[in-house]
C-alpha atoms as a PDB file:
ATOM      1  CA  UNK A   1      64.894 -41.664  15.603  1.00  0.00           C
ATOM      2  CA  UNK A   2      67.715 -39.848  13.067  1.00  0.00           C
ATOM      3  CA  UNK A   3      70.440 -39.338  15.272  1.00  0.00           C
ATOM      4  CA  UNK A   4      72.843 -36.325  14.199  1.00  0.00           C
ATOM      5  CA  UNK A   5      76.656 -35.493  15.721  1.00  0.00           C
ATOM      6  CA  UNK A   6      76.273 -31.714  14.954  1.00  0.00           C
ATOM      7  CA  UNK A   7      77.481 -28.153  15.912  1.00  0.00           C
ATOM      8  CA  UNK A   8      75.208 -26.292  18.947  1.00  0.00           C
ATOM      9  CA  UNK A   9      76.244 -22.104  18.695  1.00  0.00           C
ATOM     10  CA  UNK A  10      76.648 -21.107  21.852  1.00  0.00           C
ATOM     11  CA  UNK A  11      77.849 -17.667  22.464  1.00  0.00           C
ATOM     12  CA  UNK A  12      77.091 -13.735  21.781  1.00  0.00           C
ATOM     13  CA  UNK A  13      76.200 -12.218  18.855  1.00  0.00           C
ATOM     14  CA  UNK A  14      79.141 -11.915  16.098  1.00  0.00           C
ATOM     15  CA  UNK A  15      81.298 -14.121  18.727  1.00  0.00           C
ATOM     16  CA  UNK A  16      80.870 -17.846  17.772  1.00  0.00           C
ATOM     17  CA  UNK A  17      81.318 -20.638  19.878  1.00  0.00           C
ATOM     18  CA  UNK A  18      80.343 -23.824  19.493  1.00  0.00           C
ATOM     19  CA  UNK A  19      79.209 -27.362  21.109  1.00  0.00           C
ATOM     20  CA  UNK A  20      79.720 -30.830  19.207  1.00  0.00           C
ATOM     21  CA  UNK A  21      76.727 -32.206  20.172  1.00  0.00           C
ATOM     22  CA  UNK A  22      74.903 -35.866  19.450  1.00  0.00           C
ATOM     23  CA  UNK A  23      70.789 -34.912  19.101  1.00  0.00           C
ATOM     24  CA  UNK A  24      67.578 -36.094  17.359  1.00  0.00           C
ATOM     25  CA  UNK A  25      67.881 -34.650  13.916  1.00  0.00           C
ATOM     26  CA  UNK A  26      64.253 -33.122  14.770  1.00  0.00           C
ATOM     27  CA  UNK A  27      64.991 -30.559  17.637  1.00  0.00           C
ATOM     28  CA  UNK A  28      66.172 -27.300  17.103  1.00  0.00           C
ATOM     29  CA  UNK A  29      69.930 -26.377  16.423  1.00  0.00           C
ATOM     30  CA  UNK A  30      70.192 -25.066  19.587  1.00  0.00           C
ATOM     31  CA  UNK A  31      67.578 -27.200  21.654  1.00  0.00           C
ATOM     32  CA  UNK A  32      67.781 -30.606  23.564  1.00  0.00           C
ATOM     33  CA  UNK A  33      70.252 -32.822  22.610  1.00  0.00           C
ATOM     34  CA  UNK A  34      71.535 -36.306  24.120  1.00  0.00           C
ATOM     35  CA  UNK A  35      75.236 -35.816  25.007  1.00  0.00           C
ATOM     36  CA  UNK A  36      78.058 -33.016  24.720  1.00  0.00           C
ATOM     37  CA  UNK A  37      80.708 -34.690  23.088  1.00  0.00           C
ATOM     38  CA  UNK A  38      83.446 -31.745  21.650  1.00  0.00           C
ATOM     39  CA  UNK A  39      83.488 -27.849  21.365  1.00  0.00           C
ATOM     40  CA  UNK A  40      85.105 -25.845  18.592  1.00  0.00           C
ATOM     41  CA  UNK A  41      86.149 -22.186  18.708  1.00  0.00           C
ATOM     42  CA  UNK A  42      86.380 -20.608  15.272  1.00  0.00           C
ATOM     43  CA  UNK A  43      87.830 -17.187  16.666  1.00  0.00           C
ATOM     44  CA  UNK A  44      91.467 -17.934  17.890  1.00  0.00           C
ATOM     45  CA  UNK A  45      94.121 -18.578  15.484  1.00  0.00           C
ATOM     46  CA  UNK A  46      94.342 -21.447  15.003  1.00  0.00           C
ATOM     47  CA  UNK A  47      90.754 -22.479  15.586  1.00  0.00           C
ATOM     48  CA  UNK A  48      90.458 -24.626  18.554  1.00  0.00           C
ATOM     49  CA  UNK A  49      88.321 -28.264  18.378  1.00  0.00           C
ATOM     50  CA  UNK A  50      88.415 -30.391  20.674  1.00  0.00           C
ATOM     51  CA  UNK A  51      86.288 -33.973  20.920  1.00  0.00           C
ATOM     52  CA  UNK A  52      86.344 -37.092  22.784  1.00  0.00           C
ATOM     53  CA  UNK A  53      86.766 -39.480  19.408  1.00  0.00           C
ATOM     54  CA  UNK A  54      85.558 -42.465  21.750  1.00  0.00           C
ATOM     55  CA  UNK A  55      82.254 -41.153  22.496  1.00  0.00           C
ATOM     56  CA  UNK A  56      82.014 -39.948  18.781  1.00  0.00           C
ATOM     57  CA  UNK A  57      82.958 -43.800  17.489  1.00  0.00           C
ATOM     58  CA  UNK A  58      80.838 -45.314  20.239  1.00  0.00           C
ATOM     59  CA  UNK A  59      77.408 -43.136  18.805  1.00  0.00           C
ATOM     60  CA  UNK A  60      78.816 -43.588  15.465  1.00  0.00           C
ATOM     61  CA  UNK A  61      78.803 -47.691  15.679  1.00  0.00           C
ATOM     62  CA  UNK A  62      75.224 -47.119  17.351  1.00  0.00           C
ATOM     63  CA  UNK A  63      73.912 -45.609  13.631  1.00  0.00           C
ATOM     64  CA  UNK A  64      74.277 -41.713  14.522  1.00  0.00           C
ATOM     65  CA  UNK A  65      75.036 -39.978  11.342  1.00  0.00           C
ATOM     66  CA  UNK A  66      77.813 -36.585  11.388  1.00  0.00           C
ATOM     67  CA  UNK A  67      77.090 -33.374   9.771  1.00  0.00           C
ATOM     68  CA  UNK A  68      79.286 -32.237   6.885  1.00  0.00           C
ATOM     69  CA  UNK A  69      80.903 -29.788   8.649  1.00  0.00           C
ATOM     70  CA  UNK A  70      81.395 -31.760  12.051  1.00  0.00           C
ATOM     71  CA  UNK A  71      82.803 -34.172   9.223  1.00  0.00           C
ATOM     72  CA  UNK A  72      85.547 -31.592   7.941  1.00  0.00           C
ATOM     73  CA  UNK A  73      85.868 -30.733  11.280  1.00  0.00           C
ATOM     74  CA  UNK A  74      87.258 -33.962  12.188  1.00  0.00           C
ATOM     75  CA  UNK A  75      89.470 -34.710   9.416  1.00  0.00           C
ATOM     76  CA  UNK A  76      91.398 -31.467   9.904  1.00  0.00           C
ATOM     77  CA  UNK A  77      91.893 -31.853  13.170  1.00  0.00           C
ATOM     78  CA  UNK A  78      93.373 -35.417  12.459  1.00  0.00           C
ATOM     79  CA  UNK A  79      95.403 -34.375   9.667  1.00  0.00           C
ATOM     80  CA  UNK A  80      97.131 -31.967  11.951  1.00  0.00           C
ATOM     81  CA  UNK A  81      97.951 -34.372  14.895  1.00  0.00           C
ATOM     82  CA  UNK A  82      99.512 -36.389  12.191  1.00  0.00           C
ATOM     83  CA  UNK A  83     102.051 -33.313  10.871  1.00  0.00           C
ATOM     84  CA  UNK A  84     102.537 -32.753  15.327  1.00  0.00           C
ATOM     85  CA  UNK A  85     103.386 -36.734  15.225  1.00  0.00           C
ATOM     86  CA  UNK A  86     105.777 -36.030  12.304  1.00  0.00           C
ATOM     87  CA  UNK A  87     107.472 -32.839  13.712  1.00  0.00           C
ATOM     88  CA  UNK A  88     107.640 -34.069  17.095  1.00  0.00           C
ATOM     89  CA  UNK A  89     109.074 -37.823  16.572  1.00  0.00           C
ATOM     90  CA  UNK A  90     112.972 -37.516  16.461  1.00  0.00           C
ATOM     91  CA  UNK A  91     114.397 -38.585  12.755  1.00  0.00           C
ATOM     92  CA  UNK A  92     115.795 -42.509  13.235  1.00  0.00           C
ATOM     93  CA  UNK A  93     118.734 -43.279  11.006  1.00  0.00           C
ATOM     94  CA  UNK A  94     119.272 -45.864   8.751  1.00  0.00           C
ATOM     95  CA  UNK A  95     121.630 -48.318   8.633  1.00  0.00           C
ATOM     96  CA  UNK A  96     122.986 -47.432   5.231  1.00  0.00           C
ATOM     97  CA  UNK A  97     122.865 -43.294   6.301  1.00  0.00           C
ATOM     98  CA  UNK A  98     124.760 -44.227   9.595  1.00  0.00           C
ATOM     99  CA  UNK A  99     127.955 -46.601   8.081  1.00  0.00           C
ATOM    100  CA  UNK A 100     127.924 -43.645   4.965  1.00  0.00           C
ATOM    101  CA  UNK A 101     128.550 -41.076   7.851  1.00  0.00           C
ATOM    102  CA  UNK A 102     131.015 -43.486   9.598  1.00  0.00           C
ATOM    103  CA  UNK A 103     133.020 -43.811   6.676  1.00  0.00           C
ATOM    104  CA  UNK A 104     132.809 -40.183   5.722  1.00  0.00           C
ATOM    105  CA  UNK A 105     134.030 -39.656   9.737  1.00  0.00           C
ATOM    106  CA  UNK A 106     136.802 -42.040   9.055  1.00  0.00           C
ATOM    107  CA  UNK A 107     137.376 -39.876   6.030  1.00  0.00           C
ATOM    108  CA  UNK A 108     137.993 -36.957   7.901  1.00  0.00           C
ATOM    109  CA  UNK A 109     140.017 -37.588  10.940  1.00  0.00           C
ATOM    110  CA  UNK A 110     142.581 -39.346   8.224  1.00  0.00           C
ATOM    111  CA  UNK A 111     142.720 -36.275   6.613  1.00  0.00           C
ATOM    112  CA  UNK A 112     142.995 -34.367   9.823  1.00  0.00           C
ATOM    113  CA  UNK A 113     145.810 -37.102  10.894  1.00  0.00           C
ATOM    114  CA  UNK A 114     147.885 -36.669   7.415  1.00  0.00           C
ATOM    115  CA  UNK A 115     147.592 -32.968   8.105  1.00  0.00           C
ATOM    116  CA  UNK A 116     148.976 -33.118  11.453  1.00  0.00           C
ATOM    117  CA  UNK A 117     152.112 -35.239  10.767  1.00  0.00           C
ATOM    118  CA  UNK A 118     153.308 -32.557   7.845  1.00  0.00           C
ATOM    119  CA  UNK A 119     153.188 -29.740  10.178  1.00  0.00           C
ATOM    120  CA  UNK A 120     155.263 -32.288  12.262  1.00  0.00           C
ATOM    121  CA  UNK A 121     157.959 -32.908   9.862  1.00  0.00           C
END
């Protein structure tokens, strides 16, 4: 049995919407499958897909084979939790960036001080 991790179309004419769907590579697109594992939504912008990546690795490790598309699919929607990760995770700064900004502080409020004692005198 060829086991496929492919797109079911769902929906109305000229409105796609779609399953992610593990079936026997020999029923129809749209017929029986074995499990509902994702969706995708081409039509809002940004397209929406969603899948459980467990269920997807579990039929994966048991020989199922994914669909170029399901395949693109995937690696999109991985490459743009990584830029979320990288937008999201607050900027750490190095020891070498934060003693430069101490010393360019230290800089400063000496300047500030010398400026201070001529209005003084």
């Amino acid at each position: 049995m060829a086991v496929k991790i492919r797109l079911k179309r769902i929906g109305k004419t000229k409105q796609p919407y779609y399953r992610v769907v593990v079936a026997d590579s020999r029923f129809a697109r749209d017929g029986r499958f074995i499990e509902e594992v994702g969706t995708y939504n081409p039509l809002v912008d940004p397209a929406e897909f969603h899948v459980d990546m467990e269920k997807v690795g579990k039929w994966i490790k048991n020989g199922a084979q994914m669909t170029e598309t399901v395949k693109s699919l995937i690696r999109k929607a991985s490459a743009a939790e990584v830029k979320e990760e990288e937008t999201e995770a607050p900027k750490t700064k190095t020891k070498a960036a934060g003693k430069k900004q101490n010393v360019e502080n230290t800089e400063i409020s000496e300047a500030e001080a010398a400026i201070g004692q001529e209005e003084t005198k």
